[in-house]
N, C-alpha and C. Protein backbone atom coordinates (compact mmCIF):
# COMPACT_ATOMS: atom_id res chain seq x y z
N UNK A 1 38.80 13.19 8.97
CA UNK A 1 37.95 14.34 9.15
C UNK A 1 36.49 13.90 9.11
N UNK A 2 35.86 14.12 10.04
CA UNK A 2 34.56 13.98 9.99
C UNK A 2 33.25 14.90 8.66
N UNK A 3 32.40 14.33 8.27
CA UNK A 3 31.81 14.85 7.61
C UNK A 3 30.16 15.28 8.24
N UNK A 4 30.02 16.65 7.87
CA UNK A 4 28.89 17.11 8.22
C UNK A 4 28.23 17.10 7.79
N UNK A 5 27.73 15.78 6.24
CA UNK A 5 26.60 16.20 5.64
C UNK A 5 25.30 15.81 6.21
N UNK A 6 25.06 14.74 6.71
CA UNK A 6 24.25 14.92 7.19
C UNK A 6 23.51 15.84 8.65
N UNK A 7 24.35 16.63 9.32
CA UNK A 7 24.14 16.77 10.13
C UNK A 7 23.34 18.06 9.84
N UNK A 8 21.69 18.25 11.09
CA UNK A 8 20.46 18.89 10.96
C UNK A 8 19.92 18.60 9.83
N UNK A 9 19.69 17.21 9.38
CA UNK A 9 18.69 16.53 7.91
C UNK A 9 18.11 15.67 9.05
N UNK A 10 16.43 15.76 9.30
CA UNK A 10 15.90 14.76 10.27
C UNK A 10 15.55 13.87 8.83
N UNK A 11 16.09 12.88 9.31
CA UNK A 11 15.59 11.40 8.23
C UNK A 11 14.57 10.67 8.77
N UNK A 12 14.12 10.80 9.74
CA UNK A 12 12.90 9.59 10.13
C UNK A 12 11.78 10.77 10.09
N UNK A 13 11.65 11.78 9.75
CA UNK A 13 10.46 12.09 10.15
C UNK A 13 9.23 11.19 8.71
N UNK A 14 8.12 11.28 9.25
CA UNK A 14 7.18 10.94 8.21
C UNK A 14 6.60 12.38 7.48
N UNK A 15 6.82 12.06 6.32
CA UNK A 15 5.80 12.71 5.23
C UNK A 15 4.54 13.16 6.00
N UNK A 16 3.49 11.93 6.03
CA UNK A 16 1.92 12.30 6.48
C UNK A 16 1.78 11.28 7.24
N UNK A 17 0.75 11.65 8.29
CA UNK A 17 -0.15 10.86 9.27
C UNK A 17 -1.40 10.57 9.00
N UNK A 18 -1.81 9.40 9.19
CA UNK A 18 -3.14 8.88 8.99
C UNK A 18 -3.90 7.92 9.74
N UNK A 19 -4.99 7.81 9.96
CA UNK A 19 -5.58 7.12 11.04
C UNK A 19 -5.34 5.48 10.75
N UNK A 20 -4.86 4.95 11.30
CA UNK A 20 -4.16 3.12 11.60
C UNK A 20 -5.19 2.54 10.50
N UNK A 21 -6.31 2.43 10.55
CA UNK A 21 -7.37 1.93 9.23
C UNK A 21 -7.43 2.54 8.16
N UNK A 22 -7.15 3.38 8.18
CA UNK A 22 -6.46 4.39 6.84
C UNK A 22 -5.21 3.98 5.84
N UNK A 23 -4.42 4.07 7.16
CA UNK A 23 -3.42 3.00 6.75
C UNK A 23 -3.12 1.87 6.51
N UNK A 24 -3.66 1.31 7.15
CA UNK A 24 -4.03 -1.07 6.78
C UNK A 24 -4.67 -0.63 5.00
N UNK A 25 -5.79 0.23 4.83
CA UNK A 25 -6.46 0.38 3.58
C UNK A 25 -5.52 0.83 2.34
N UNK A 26 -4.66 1.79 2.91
CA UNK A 26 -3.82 2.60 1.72
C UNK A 26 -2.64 1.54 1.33
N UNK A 27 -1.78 0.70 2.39
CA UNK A 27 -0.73 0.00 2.63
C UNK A 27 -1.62 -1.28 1.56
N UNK A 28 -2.40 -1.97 1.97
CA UNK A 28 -2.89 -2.93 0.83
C UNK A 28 -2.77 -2.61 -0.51
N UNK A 29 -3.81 -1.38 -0.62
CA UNK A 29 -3.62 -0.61 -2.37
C UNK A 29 -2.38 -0.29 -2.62
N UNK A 30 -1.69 -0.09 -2.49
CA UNK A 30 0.15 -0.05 -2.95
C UNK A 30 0.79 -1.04 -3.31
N UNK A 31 0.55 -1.73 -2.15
CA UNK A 31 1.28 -3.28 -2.31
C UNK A 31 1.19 -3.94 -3.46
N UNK A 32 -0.79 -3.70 -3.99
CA UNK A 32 -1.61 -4.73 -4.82
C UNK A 32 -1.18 -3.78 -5.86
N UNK A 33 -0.95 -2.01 -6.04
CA UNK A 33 -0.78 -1.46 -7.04
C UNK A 33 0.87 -1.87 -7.82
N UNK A 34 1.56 -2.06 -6.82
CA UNK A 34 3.03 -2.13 -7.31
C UNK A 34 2.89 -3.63 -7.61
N UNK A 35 2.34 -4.57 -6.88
CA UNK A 35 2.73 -5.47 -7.67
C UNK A 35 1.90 -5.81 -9.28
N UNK A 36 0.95 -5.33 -9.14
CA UNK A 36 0.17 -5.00 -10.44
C UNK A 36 1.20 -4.52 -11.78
N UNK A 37 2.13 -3.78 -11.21
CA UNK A 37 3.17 -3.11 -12.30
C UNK A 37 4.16 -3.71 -12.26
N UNK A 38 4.73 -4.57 -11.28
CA UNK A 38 5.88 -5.34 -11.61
C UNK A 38 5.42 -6.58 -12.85
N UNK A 39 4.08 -6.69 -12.38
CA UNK A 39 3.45 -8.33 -13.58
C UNK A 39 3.15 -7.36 -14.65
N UNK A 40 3.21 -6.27 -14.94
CA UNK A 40 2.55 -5.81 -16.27
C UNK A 40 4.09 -5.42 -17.13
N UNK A 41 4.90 -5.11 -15.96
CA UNK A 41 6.50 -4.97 -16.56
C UNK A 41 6.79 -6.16 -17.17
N UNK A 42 6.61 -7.65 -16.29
CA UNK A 42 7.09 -8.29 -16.82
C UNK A 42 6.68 -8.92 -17.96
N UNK A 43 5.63 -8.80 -18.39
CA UNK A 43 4.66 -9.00 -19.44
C UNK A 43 5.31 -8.45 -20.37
N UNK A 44 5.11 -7.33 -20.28
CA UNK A 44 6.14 -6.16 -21.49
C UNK A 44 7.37 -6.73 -21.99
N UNK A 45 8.18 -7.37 -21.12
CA UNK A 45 9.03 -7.92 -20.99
C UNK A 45 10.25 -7.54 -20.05
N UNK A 46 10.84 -7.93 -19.30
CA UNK A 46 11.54 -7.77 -18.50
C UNK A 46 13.23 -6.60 -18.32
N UNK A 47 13.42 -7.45 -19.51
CA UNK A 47 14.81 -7.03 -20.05
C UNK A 47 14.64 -5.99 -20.73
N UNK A 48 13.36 -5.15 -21.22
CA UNK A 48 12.72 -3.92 -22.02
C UNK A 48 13.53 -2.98 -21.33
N UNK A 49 13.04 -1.27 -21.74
CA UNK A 49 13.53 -0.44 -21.11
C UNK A 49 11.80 -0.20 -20.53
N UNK A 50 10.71 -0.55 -21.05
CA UNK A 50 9.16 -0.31 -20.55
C UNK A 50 9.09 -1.33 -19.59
N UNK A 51 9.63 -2.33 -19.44
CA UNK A 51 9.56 -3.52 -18.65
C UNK A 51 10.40 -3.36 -17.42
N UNK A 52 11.53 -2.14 -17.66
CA UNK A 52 12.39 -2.00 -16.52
C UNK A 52 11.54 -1.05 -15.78
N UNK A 53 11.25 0.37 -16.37
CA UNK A 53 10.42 1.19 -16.06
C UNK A 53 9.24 0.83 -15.01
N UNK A 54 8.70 0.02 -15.40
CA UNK A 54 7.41 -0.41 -15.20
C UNK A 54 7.24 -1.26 -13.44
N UNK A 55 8.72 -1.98 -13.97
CA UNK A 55 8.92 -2.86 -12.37
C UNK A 55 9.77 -2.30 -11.44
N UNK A 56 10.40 -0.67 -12.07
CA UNK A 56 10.71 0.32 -10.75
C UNK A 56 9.66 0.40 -10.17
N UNK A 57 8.61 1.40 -11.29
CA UNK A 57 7.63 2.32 -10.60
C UNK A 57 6.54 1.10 -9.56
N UNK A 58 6.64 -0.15 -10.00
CA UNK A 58 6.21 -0.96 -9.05
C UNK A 58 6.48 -0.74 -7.88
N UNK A 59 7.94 -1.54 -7.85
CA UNK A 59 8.63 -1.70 -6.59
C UNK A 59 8.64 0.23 -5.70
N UNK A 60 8.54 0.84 -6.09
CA UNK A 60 8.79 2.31 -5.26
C UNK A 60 7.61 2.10 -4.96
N UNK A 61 6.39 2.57 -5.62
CA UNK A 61 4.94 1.92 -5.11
C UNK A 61 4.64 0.86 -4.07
N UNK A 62 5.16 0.02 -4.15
CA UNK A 62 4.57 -1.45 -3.29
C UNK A 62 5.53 -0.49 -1.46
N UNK A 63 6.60 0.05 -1.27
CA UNK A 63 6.89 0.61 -0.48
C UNK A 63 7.27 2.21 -0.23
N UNK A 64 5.68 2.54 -0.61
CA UNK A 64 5.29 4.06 -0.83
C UNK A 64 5.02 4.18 1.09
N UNK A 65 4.34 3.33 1.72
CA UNK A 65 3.52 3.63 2.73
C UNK A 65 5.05 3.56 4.00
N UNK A 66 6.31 3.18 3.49
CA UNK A 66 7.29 3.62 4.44
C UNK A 66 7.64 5.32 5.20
N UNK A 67 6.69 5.86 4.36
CA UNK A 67 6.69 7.08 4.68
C UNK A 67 5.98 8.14 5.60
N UNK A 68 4.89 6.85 5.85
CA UNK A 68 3.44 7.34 6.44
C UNK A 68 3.35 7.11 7.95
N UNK A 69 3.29 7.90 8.76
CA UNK A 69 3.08 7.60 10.26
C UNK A 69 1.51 7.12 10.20
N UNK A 70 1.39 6.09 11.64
CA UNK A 70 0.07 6.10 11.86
C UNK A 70 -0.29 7.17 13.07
N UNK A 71 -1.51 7.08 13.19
CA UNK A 71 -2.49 8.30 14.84
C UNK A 71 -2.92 6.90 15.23
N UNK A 72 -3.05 7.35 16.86
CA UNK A 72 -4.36 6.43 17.27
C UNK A 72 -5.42 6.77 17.17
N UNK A 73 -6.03 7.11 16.40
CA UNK A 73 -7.88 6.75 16.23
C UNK A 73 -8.30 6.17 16.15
């Protein structure tokens, strides 16, 4: 039997649009922010539950900007 859950859920659409230099700018700060929190997790220590915490909210961060269409401007 086939399943309908996904069916009428658009999955590719993007969240927000932003102008291509907008984006090169925001896509850097994420990257540099998440990895900022994966080294501060691991500092904490790794195997922590603050250290696990810490190098999620990284990693979701460092690929926040998967969400973002660019414009041509």
């Amino acid at each position: 039997m086939k399943s309908n859950l996904w069916k009428g859920i658009r999955v590719s659409r993007p969240l927000v649009a932003v102008p291509t230099r907008t984006y090169r700018l925001l896509d850097y700060a994420t990257k540099l922010g998440g990895l900022g929190l994966v080294a501060v997790g691991l500092e904490v220590g790794g195997a922590t539950l603050p250290g696990l915490a810490l190098g999620a909210c990284g990693a979701a961060l460092g690929v926040s900007t998967v969400f973002i269409e660019t414009t041509n401007e």
